[in-house]
C-alpha atoms as a PDB file:
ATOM      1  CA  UNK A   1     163.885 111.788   4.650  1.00  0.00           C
ATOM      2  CA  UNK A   2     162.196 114.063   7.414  1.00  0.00           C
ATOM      3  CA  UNK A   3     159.191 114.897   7.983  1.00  0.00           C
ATOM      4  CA  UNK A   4     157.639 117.800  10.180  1.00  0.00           C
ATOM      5  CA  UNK A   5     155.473 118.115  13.080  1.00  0.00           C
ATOM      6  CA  UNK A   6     154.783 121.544  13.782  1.00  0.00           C
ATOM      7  CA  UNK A   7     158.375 123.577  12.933  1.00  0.00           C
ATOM      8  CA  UNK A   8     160.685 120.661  14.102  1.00  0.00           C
ATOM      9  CA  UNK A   9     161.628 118.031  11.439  1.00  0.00           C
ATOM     10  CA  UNK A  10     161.687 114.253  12.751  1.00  0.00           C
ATOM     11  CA  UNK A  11     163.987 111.792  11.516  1.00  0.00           C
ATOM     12  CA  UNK A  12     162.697 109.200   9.286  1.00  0.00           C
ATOM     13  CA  UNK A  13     163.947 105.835   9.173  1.00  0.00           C
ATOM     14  CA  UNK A  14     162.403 103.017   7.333  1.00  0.00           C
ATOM     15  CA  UNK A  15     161.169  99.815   9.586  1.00  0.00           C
ATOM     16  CA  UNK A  16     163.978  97.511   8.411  1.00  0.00           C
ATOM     17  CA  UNK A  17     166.286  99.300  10.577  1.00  0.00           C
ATOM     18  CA  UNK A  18     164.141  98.027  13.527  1.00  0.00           C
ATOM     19  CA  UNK A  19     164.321  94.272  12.063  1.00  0.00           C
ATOM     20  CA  UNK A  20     167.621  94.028  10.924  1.00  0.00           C
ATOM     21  CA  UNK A  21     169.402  95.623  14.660  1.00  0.00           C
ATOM     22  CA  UNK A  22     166.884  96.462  17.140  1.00  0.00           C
ATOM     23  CA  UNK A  23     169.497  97.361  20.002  1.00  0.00           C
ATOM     24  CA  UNK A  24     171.202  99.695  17.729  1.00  0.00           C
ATOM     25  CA  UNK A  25     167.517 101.206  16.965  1.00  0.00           C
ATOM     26  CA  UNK A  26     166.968 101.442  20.785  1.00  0.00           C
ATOM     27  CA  UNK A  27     170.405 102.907  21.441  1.00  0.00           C
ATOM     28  CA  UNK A  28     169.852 105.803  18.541  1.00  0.00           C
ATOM     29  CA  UNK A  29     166.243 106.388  20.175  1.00  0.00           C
ATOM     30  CA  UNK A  30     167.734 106.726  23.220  1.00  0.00           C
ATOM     31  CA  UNK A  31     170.431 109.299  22.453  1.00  0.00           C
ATOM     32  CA  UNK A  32     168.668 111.372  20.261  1.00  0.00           C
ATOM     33  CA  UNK A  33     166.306 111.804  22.988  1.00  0.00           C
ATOM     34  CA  UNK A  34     163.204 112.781  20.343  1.00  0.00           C
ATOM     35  CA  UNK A  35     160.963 110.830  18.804  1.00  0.00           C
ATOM     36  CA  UNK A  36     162.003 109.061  15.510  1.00  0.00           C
ATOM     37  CA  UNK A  37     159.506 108.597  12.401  1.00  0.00           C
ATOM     38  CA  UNK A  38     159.462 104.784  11.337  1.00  0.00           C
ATOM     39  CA  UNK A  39     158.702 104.176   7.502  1.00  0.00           C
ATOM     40  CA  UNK A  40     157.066 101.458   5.634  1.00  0.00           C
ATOM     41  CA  UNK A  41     157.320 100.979   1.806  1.00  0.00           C
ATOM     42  CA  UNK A  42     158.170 105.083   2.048  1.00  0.00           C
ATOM     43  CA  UNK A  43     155.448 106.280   3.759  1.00  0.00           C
ATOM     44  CA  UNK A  44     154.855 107.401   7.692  1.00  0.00           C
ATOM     45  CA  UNK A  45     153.761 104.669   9.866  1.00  0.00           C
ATOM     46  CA  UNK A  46     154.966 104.963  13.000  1.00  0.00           C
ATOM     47  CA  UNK A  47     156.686 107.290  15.519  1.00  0.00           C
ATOM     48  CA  UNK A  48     158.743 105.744  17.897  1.00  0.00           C
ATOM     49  CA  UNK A  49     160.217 106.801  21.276  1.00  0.00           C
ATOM     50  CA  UNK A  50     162.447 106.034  24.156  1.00  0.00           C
ATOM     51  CA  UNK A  51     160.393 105.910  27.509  1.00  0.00           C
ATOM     52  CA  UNK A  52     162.063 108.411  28.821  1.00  0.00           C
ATOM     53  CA  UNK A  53     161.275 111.039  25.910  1.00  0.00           C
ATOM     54  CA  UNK A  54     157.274 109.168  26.141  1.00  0.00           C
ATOM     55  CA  UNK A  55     157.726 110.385  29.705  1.00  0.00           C
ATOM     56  CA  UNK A  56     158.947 114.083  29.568  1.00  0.00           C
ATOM     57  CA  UNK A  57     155.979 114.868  26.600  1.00  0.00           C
ATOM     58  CA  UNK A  58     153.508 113.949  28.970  1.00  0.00           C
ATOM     59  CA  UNK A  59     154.609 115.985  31.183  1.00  0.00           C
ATOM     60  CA  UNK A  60     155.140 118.971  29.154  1.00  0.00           C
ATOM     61  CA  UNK A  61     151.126 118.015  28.221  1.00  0.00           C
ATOM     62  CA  UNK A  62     149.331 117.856  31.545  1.00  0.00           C
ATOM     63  CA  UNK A  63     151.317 121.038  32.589  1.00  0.00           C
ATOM     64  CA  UNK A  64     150.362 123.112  29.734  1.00  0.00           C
ATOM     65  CA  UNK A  65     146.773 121.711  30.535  1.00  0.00           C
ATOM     66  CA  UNK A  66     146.723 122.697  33.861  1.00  0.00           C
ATOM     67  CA  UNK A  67     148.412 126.131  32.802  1.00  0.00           C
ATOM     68  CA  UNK A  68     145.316 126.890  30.424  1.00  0.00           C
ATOM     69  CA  UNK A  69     142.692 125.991  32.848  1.00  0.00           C
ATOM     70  CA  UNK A  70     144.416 128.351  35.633  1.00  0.00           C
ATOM     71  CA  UNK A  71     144.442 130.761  33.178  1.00  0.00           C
ATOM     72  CA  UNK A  72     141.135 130.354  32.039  1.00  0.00           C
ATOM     73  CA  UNK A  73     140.109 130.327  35.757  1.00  0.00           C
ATOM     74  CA  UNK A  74     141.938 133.874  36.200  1.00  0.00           C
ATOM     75  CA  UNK A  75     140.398 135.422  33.354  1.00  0.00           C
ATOM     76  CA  UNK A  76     136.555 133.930  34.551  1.00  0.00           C
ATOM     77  CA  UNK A  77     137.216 135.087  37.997  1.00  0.00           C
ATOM     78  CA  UNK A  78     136.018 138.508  38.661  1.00  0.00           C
ATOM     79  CA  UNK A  79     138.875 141.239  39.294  1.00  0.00           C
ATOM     80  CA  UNK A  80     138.691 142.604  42.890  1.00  0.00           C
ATOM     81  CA  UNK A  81     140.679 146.569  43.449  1.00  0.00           C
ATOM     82  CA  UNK A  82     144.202 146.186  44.793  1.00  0.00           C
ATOM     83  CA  UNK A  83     142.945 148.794  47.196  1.00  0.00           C
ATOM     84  CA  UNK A  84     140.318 146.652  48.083  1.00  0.00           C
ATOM     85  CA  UNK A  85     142.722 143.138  48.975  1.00  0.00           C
ATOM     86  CA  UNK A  86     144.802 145.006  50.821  1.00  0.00           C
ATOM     87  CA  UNK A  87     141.988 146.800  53.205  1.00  0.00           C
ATOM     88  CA  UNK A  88     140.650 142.794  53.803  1.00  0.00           C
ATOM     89  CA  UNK A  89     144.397 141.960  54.615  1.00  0.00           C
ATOM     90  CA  UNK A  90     144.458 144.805  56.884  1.00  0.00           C
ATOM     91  CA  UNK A  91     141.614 144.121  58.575  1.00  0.00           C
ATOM     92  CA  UNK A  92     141.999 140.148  59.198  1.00  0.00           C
ATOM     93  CA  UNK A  93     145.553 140.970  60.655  1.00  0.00           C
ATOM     94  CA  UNK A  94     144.345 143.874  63.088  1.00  0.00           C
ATOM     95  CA  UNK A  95     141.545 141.126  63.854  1.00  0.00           C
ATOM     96  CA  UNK A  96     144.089 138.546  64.792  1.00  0.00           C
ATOM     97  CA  UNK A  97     146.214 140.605  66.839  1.00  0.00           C
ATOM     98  CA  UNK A  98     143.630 142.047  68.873  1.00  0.00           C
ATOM     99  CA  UNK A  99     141.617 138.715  69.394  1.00  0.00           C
END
């Protein structure tokens, strides 16, 4: 049985599996490197994870958080002439090697 989260399909196993040979359980979580749905009496109950997969989503979460408030930052901020940067770099430089 899978079930899907977004367009990727997780793999279902039922919760005896976890019971009956836990280190085998922890070894497949391991190597399959994605989270694994755990069912009870054939529905969803759980979705279980190595530490290392735990790890890398919550990465992937604050970064695309911190991408959408830089870009909602860049769109807020008010757009300034190219012609205009460069003029204030010009003149800062020319200030600092004539001071």
């Amino acid at each position: 049985m899978n079930t899907y989260i977004g367009a990727r399909a997780l793999t279902a196993k039922p919760s005896s599996i976890i019971r009956s040979d836990y280190s085998a359980f922890a070894s497949m979580c391991h190597e399959m490197k994605e989270p694994i749905l755990i069912t009870r009496n054939g529905e969803s109950d759980l979705v279980v994870m190595s530490h290392e997969v735990y790890n890398d989503m919550i990465d992937r979460m604050r970064m695309t958080a911190e991408l959408m408030e830089a870009d909602l930052d860049l769109h807020a901020a008010p757009a300034i002439p190219a012609s205009q940067v460069f003029s204030g770099l010009r003149k800062m430089v020319y200030e600092q090697v004539h001071s």
